[in-house]
N, C-alpha and C. Protein backbone atom coordinates (compact mmCIF):
# COMPACT_ATOMS: atom_id res chain seq x y z
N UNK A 1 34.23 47.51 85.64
CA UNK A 1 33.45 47.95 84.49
C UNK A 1 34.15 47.49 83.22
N UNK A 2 33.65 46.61 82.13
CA UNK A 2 33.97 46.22 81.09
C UNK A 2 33.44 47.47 79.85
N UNK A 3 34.57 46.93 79.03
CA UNK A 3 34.71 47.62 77.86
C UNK A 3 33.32 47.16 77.14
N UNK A 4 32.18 48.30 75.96
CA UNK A 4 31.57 47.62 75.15
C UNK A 4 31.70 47.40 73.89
N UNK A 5 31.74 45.77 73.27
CA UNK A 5 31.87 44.91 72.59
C UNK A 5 31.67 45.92 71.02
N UNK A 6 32.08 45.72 70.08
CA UNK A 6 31.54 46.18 69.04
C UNK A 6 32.38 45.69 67.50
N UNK A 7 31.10 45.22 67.11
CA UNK A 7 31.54 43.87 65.97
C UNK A 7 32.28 44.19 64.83
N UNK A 8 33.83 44.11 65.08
CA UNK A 8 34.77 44.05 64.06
C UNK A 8 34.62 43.67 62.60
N UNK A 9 34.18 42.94 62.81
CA UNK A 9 33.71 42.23 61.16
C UNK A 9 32.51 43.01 60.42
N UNK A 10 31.88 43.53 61.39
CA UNK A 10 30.46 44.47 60.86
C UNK A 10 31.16 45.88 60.23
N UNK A 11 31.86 45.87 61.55
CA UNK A 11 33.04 47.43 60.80
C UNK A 11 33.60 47.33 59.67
N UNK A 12 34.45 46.46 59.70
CA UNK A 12 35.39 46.03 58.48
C UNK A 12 34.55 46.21 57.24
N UNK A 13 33.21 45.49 57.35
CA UNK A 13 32.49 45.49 56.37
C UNK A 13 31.87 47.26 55.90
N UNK A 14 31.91 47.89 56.71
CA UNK A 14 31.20 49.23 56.48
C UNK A 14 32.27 50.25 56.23
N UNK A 15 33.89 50.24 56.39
CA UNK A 15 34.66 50.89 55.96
C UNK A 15 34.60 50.46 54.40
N UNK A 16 34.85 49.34 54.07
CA UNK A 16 35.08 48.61 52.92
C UNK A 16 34.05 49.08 51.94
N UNK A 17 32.98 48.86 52.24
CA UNK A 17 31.64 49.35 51.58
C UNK A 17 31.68 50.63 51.50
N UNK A 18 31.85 51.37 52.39
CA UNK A 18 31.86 52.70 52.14
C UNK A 18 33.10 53.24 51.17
N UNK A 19 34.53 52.76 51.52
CA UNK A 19 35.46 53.29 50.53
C UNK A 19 35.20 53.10 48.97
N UNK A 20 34.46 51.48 48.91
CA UNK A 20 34.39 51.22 46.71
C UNK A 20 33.49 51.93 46.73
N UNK A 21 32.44 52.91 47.82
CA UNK A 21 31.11 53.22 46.95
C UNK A 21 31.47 54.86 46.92
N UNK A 22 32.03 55.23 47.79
CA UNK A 22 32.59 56.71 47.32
C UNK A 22 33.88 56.88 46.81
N UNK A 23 34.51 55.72 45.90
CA UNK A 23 35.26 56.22 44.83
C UNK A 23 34.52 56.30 43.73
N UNK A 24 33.14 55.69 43.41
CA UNK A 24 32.42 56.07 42.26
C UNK A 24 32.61 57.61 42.36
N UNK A 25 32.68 58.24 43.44
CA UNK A 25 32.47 59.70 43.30
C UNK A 25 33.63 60.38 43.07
N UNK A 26 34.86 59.92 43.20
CA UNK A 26 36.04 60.10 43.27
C UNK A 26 36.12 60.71 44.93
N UNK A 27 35.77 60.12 45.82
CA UNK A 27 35.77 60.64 47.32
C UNK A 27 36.50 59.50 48.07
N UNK A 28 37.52 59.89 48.58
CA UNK A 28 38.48 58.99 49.61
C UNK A 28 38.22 59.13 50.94
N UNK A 29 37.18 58.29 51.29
CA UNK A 29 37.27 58.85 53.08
C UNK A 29 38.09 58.16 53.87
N UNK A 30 38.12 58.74 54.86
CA UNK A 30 38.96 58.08 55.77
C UNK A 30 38.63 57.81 57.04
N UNK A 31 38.55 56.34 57.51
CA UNK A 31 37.75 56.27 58.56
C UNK A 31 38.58 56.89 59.93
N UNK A 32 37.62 57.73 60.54
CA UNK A 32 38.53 58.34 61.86
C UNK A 32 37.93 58.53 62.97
N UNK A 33 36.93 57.23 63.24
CA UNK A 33 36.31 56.80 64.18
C UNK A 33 34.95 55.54 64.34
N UNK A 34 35.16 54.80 65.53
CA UNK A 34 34.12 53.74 65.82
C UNK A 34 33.18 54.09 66.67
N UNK A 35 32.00 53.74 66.46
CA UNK A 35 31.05 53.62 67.94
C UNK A 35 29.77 52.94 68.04
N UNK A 36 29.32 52.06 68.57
CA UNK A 36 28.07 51.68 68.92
C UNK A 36 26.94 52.66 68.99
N UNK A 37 27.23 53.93 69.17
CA UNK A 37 25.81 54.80 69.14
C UNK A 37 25.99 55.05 67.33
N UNK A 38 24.65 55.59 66.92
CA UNK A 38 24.09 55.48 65.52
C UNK A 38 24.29 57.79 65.45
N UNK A 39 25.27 57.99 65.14
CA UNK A 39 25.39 59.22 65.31
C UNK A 39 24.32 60.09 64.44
N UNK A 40 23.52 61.04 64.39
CA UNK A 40 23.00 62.06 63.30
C UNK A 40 23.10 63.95 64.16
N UNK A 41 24.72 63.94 64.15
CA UNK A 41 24.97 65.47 64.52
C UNK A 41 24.68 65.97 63.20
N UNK A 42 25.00 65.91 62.45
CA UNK A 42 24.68 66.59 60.97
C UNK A 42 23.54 66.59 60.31
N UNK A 43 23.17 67.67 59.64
CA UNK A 43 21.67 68.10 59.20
C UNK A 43 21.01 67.12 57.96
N UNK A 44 21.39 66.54 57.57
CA UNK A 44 21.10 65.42 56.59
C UNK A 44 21.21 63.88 56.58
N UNK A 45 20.45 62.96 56.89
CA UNK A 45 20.49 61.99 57.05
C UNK A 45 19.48 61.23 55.76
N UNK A 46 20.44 60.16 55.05
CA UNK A 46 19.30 59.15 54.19
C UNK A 46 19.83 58.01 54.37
N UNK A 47 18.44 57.05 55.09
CA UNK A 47 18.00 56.09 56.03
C UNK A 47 17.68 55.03 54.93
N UNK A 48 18.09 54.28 54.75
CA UNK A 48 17.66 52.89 54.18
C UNK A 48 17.37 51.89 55.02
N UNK A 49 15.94 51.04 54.89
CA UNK A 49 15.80 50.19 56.03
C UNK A 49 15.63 48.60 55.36
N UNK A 50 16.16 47.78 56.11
CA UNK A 50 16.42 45.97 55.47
C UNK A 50 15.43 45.33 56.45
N UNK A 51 15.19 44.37 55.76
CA UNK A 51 14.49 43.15 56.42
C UNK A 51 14.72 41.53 55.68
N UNK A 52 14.38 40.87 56.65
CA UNK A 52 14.49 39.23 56.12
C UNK A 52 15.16 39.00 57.34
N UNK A 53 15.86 37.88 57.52
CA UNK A 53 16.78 37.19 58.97
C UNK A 53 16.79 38.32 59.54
N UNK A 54 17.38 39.35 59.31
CA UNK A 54 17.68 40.80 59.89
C UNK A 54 16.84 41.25 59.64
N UNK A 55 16.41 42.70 60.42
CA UNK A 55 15.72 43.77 59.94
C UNK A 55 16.91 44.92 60.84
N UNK A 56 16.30 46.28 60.29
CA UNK A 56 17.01 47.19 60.86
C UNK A 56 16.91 48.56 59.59
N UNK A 57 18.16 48.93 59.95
CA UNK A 57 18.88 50.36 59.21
C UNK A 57 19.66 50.59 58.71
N UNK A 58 20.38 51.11 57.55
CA UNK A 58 21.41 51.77 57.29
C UNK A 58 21.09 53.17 57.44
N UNK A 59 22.17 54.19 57.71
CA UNK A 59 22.17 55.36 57.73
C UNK A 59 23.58 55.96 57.20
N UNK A 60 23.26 56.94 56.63
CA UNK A 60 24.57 58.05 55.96
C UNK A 60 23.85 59.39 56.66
N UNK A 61 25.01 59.77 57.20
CA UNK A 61 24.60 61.26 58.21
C UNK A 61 25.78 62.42 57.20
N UNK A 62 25.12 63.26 57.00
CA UNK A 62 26.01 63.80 56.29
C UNK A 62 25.96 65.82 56.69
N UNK A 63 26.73 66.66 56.56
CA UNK A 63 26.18 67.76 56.62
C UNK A 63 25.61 68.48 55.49
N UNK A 64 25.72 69.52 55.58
CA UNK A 64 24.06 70.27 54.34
C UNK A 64 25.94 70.32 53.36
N UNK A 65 26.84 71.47 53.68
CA UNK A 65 28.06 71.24 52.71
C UNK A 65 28.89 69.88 52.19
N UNK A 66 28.58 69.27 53.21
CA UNK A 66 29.07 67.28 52.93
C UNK A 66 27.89 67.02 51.62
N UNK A 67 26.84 67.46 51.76
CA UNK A 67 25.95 67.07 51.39
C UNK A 67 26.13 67.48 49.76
N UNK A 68 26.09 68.62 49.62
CA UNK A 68 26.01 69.53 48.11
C UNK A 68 28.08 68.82 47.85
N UNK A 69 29.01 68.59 48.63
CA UNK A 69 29.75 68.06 47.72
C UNK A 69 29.75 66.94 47.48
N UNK A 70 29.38 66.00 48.24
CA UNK A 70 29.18 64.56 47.55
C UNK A 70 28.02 64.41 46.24
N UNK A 71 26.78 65.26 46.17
CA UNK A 71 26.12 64.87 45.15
C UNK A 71 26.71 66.08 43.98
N UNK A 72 27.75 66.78 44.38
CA UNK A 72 28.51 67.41 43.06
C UNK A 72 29.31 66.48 42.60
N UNK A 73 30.12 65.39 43.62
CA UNK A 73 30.93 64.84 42.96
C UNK A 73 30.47 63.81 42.03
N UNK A 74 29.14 63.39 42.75
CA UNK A 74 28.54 61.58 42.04
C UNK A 74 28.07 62.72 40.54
N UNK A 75 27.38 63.88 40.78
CA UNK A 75 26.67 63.92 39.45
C UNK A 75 27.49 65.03 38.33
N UNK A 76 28.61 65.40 38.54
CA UNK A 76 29.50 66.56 37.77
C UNK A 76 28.85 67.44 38.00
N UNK A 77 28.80 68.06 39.12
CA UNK A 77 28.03 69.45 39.17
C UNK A 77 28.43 70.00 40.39
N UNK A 78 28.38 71.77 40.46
CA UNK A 78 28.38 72.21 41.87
C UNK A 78 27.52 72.16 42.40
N UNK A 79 27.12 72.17 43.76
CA UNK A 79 25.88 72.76 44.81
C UNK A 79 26.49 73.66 45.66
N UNK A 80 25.68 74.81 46.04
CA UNK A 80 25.91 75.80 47.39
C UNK A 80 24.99 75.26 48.50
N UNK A 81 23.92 75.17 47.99
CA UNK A 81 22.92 74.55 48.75
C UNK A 81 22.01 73.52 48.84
N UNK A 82 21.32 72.86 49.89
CA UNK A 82 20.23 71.86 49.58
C UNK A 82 19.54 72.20 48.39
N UNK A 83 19.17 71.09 47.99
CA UNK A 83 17.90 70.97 46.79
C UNK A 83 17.44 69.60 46.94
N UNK A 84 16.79 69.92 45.85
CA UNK A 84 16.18 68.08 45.88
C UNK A 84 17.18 67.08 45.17
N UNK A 85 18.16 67.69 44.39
CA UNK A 85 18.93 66.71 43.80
C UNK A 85 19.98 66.59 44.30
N UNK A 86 20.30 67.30 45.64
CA UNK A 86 21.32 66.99 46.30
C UNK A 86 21.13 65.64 47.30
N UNK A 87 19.47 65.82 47.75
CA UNK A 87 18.87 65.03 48.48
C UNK A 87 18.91 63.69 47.86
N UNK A 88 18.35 63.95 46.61
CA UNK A 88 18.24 62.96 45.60
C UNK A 88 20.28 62.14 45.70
N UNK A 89 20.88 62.72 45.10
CA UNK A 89 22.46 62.36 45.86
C UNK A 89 22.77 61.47 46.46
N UNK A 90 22.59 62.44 47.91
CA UNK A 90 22.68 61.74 49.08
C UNK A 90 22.38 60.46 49.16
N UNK A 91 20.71 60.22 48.62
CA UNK A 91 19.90 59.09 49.12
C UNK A 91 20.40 57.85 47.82
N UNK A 92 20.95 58.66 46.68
CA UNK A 92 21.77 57.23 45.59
C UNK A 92 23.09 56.97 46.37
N UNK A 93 23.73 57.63 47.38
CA UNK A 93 25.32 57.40 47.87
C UNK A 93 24.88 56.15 48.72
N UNK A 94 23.84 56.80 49.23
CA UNK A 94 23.60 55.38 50.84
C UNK A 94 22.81 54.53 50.07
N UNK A 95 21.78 54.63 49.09
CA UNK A 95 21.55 53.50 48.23
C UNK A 95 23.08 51.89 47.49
N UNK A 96 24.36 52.92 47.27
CA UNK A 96 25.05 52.42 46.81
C UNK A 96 25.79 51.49 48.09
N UNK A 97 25.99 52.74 49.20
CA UNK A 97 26.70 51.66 50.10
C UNK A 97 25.67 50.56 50.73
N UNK A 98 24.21 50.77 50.96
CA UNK A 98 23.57 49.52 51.22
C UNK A 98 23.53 48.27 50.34
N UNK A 99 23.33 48.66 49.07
CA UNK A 99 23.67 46.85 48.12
C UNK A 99 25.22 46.67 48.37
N UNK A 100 26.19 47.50 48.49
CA UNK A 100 27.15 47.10 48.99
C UNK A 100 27.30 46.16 49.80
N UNK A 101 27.16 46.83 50.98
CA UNK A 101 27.13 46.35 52.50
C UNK A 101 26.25 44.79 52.41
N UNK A 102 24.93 44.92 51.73
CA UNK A 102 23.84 44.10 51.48
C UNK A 102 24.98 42.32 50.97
N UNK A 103 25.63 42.76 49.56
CA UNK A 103 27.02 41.67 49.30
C UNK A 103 27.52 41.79 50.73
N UNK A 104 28.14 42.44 50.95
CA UNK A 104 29.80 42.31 51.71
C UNK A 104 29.21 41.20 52.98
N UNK A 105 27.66 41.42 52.96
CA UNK A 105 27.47 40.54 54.11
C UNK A 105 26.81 39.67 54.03
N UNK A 106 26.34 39.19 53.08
CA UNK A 106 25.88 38.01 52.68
C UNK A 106 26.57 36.68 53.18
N UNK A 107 25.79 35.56 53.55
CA UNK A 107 26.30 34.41 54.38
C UNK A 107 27.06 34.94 55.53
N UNK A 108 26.66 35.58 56.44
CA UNK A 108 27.34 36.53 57.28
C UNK A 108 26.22 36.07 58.42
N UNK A 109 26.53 36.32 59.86
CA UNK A 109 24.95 36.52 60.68
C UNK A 109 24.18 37.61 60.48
N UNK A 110 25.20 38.55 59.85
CA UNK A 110 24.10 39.92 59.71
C UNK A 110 24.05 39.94 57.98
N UNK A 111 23.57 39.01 57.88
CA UNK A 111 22.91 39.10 56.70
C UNK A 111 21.90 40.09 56.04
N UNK A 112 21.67 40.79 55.16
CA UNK A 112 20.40 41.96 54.68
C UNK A 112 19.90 41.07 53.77
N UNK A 113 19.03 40.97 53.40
CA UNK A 113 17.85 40.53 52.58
C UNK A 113 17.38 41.05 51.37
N UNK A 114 16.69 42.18 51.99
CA UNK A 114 15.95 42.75 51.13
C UNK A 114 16.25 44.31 51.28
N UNK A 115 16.49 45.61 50.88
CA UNK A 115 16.30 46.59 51.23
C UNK A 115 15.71 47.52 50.60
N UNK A 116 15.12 48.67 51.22
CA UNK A 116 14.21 49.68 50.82
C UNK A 116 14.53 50.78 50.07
N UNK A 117 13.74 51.36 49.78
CA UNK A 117 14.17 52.92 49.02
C UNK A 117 14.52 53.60 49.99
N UNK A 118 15.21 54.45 49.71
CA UNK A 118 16.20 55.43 50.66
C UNK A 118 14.98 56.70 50.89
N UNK A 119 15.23 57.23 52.23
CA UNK A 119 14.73 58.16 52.59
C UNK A 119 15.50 59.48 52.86
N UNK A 120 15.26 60.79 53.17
CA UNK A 120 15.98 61.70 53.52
C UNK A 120 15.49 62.37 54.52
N UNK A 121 16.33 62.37 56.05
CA UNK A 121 15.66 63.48 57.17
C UNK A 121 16.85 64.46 56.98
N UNK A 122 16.06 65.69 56.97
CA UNK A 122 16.29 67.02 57.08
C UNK A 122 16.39 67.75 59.07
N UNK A 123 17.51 68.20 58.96
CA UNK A 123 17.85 68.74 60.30
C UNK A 123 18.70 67.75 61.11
N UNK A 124 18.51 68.40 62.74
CA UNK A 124 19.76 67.73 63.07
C UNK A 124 19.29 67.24 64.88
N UNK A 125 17.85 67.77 65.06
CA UNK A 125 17.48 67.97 66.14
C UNK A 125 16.51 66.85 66.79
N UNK A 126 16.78 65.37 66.32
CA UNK A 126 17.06 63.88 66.35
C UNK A 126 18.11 63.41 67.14
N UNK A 127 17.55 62.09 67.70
CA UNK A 127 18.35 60.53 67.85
C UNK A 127 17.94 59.85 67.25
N UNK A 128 18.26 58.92 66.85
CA UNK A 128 18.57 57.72 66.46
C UNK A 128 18.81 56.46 67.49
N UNK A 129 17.35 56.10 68.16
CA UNK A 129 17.63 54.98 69.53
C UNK A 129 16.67 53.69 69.10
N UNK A 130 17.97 52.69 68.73
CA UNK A 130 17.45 51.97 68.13
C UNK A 130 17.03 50.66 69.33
N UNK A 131 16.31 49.35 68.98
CA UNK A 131 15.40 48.33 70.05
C UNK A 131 16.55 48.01 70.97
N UNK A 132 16.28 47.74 72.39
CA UNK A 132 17.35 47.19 72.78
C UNK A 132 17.82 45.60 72.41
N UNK A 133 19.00 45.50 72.58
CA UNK A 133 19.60 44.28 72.17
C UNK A 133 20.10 44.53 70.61
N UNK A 134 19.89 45.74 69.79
CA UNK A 134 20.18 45.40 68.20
C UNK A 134 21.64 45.47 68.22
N UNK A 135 21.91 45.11 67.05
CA UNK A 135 23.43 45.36 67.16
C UNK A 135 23.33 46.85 66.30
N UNK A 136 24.69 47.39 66.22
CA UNK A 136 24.86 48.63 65.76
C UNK A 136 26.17 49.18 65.51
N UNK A 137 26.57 49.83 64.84
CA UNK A 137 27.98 49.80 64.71
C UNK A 137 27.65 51.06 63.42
N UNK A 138 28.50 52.11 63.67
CA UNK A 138 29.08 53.39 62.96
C UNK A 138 30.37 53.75 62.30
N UNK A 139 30.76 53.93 61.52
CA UNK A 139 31.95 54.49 61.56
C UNK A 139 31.66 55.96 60.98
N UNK A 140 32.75 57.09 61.12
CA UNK A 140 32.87 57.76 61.17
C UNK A 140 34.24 58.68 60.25
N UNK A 141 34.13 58.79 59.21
CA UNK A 141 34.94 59.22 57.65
C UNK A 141 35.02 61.05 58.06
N UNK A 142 36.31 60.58 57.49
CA UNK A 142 36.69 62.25 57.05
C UNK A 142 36.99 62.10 55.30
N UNK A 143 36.70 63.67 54.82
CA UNK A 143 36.87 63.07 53.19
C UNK A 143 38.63 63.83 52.85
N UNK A 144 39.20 62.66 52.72
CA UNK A 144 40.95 62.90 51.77
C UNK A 144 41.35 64.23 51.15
N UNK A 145 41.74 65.39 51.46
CA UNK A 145 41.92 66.26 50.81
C UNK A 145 41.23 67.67 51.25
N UNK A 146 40.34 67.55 52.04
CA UNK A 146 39.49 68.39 52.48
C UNK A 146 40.61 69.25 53.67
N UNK A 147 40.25 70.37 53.54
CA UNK A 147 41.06 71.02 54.53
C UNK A 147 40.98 71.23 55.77
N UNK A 148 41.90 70.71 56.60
CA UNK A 148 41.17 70.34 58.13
C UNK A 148 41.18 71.76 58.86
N UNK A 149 41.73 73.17 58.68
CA UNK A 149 40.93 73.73 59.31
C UNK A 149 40.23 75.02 58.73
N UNK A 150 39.36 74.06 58.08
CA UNK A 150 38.46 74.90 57.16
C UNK A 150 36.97 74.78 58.21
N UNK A 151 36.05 75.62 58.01
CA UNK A 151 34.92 75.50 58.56
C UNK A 151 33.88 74.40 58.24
N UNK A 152 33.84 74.28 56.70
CA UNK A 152 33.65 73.46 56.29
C UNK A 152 33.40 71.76 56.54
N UNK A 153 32.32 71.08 56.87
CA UNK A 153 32.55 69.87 57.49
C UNK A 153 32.08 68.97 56.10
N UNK A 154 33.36 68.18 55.73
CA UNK A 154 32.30 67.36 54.69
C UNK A 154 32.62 66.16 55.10
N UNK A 155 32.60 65.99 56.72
CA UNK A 155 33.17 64.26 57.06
C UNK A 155 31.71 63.71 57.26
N UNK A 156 31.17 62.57 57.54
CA UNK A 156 30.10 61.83 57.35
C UNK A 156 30.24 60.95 58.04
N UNK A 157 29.06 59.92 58.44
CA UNK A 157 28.97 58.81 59.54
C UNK A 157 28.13 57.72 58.68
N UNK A 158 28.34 56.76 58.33
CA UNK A 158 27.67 55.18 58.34
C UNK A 158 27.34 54.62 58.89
N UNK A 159 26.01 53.85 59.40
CA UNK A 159 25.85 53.51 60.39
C UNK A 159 24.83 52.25 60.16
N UNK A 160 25.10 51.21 61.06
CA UNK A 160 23.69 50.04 60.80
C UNK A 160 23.38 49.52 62.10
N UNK A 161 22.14 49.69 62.37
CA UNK A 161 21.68 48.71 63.09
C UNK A 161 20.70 47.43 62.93
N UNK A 162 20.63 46.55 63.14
CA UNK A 162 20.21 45.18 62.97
C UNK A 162 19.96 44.48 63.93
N UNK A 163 18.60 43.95 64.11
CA UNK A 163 17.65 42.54 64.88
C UNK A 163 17.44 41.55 64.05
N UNK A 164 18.43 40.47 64.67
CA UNK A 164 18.09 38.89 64.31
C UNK A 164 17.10 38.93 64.48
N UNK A 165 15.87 38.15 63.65
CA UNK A 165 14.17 38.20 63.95
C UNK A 165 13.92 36.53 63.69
């Protein structure tokens, strides 16, 4: 039984992207895991979808408290709870890391093209099973400073999948 393959350079590119786009927020994550599955354990997900050579997904999985502190940090404000401008947040964070990602991979095989307005799914009681053959690749951030045994989860998942078309 062989090990499965999972594209280094796609990673590289999605730590990278993800670290310049959540220091706009002043947020240091830290990547502390890989995987070929497209994870959404956490109640908040905003989905950006690409097309051109590629088509596919970006995804930021985040939890409802991940959630209210990342769009406290991007906008100077607290949250306790969902709202729409947390949502709103969320969906400018994964907006930022997709034109990111969108550069970082340019002249690349996984090139992005074009990408969409960001969406937001609510809950947690989803997969995420993307065509067979796409490629796909996650990583998996904890945020710098956060207290690890706090209840509190504000670690988050990145994720893309992509069909050469």
């Amino acid at each position: 039984m062989g090990l499965i393959a999972i594209d280094g350079a796609l990673v590289a590119a999605i730590v990278t992207t993800t670290t310049e786009s959540m220091a706009m927020a002043n947020i240091v994550p830290v990547p502390v895991g890989i995987s070929i599955r497209l994870s959404t354990v956490r109640a908040v997900t905003a989905i950006i979808g690409f097309a051109g050579s590629n088509c596919g997904s970006i995804l930021l999985n985040v939890s409802e408290e991940g959630a209210c502190h990342l769009a406290g940090r991007m906008l100077g404000q607290s949250y306790d709870a969902m709202s729409g401008e947390v949502a709103d947040g969320v969906c400018e964070m994964a907006n930022i890391i997709a034109g990111q990602l969108r550069s970082a991979l340019d002249k690349t095989p996984q090139q992005i093209e074009r990408i969409s307005v960001p969406a937001v799914v609510l809950g947690s009681s989803y997969r995420v099973a993307p065509f067979k053959g796409m490629l796909t690749a996650s990583v998996e951030f904890a945020v710098e400073g956060a207290c690890p045994i706090s209840k509190q989860d504000l670690g988050f998942v990145v994720g893309l999948c992509s069909l050469k078309v």
